[in-house]
Protein backbone atom coordinates (compact mmCIF):
# COMPACT_ATOMS: atom_id res chain seq x y z
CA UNK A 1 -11.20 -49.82 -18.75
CA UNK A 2 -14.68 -48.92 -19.42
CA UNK A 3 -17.08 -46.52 -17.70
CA UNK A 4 -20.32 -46.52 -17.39
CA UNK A 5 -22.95 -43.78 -17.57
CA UNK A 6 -23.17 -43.28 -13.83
CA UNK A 7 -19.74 -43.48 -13.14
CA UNK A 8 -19.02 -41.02 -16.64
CA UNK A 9 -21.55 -38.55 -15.30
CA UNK A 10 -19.25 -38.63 -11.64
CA UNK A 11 -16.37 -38.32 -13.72
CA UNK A 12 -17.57 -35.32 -15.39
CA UNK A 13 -19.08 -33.78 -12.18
CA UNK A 14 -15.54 -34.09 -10.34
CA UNK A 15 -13.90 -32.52 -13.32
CA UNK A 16 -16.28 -29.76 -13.30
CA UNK A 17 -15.77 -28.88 -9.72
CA UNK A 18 -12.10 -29.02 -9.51
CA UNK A 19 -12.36 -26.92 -12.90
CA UNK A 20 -14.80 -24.47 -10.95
CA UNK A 21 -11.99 -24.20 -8.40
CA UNK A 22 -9.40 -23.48 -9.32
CA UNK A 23 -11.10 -20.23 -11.46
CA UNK A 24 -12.11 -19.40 -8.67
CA UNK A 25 -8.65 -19.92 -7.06
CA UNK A 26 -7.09 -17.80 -9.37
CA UNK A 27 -9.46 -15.40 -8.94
CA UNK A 28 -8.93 -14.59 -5.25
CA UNK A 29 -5.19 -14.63 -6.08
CA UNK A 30 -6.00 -12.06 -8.41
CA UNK A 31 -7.87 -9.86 -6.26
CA UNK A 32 -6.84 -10.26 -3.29
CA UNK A 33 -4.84 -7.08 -2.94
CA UNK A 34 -7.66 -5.01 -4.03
CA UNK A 35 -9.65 -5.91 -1.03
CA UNK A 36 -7.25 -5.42 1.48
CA UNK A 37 -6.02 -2.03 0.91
CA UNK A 38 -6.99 0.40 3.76
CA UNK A 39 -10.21 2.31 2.30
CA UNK A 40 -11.31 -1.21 0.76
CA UNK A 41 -11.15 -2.51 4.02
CA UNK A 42 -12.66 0.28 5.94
CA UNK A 43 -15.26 0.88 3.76
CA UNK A 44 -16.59 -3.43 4.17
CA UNK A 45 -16.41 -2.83 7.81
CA UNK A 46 -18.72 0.46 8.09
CA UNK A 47 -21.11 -1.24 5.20
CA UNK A 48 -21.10 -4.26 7.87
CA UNK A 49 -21.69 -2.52 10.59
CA UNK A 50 -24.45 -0.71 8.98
CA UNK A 51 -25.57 -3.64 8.03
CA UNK A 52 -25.97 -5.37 10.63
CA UNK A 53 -27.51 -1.82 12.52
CA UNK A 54 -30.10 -2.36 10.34
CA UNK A 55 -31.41 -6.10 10.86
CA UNK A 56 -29.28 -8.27 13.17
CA UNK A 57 -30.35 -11.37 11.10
CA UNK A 58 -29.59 -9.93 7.60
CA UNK A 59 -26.99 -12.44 5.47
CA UNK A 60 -24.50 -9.01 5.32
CA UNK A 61 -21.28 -10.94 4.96
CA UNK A 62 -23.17 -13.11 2.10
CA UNK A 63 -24.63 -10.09 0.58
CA UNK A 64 -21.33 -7.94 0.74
CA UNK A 65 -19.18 -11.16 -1.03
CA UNK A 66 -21.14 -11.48 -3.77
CA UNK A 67 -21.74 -7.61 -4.10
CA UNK A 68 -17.67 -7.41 -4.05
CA UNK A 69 -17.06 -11.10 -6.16
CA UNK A 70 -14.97 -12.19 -3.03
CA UNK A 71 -15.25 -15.46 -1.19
CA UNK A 72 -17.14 -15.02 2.24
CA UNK A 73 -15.06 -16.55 4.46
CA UNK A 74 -12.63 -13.92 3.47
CA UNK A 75 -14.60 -11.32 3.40
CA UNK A 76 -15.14 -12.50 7.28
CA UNK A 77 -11.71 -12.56 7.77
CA UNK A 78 -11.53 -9.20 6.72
CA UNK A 79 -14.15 -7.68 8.65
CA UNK A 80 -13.25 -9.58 12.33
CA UNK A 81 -9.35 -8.21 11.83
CA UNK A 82 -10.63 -5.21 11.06
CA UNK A 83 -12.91 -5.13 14.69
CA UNK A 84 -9.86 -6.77 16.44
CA UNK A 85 -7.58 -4.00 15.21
CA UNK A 86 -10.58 -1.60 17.10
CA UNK A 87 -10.68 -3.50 19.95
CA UNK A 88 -6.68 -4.07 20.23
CA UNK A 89 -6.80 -0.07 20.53
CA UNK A 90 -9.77 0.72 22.71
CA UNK A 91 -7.05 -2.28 25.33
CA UNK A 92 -4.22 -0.26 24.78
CA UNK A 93 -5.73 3.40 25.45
CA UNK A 94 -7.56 1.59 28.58
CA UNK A 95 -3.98 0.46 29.10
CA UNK A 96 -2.04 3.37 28.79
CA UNK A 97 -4.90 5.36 30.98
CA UNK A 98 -3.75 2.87 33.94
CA UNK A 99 -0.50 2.79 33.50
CA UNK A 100 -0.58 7.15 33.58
CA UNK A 101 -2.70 6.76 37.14
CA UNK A 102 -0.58 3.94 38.28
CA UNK A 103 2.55 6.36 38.02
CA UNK A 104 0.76 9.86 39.11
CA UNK A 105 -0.09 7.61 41.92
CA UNK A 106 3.48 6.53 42.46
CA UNK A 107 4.75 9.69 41.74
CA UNK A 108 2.46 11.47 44.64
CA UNK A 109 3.65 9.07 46.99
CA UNK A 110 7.16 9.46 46.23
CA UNK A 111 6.81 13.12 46.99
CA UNK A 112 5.73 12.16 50.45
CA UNK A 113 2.49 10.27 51.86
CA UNK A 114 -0.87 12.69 51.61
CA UNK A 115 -0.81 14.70 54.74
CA UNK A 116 -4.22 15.19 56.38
């Protein structure tokens, strides 16, 4: 078999970027639980939201990755689980708030319908 230049120079390219992969690869495996420890993950979420505070069209999740050597798209990850975990909360204390009026409510009427 015999290559030429053009299909050598692929050859080496392909090699390269699978080579460039998997480093990297390894590298999120590596450090992976580092950035998802509680503070870590706090601490990404305030800088976004900061951020962001500061100019809405800002790269922040680019800017933050690279500051932290982290992949975006995780670093994404990371920040929109941490603002679903806020927003799961803010449901269930709206929740819970019902729920407590629902039964006072009940509870009053058990007692006997409001007399006027």
């Amino acid at each position: 078999m015999c290559l030429n230049s053009h299909d050598f120079c692929a050859l080496i390219y392909d090699t390269f970027v699978r080579l460039f992969l998997l480093f990297f690869k390894k590298q999120i495996k590596r450090t992976h639980a580092k950035h998802h420890t509680a503070e870590a993950v706090e601490s990404y979420y305030q800088r976004y939201l900061n951020g962001v505070m500061k100019n809405a069209t800002a790269p922040v999740l680019l800017e933050l990755a690279n500051e932290m050597d982290f992949a975006p798209s995780l670093m994404a990850r990371i920040v929109l689980e941490r603002f679903l975990q806020e927003q799961e909360q803010a449901i269930r204390q709206h929740f819970k708030a019902g729920i407590f009026q629902q039964l006072m409510t009940v509870k009053l009427y058990v007692k006997g319908p409001p007399t006027f």
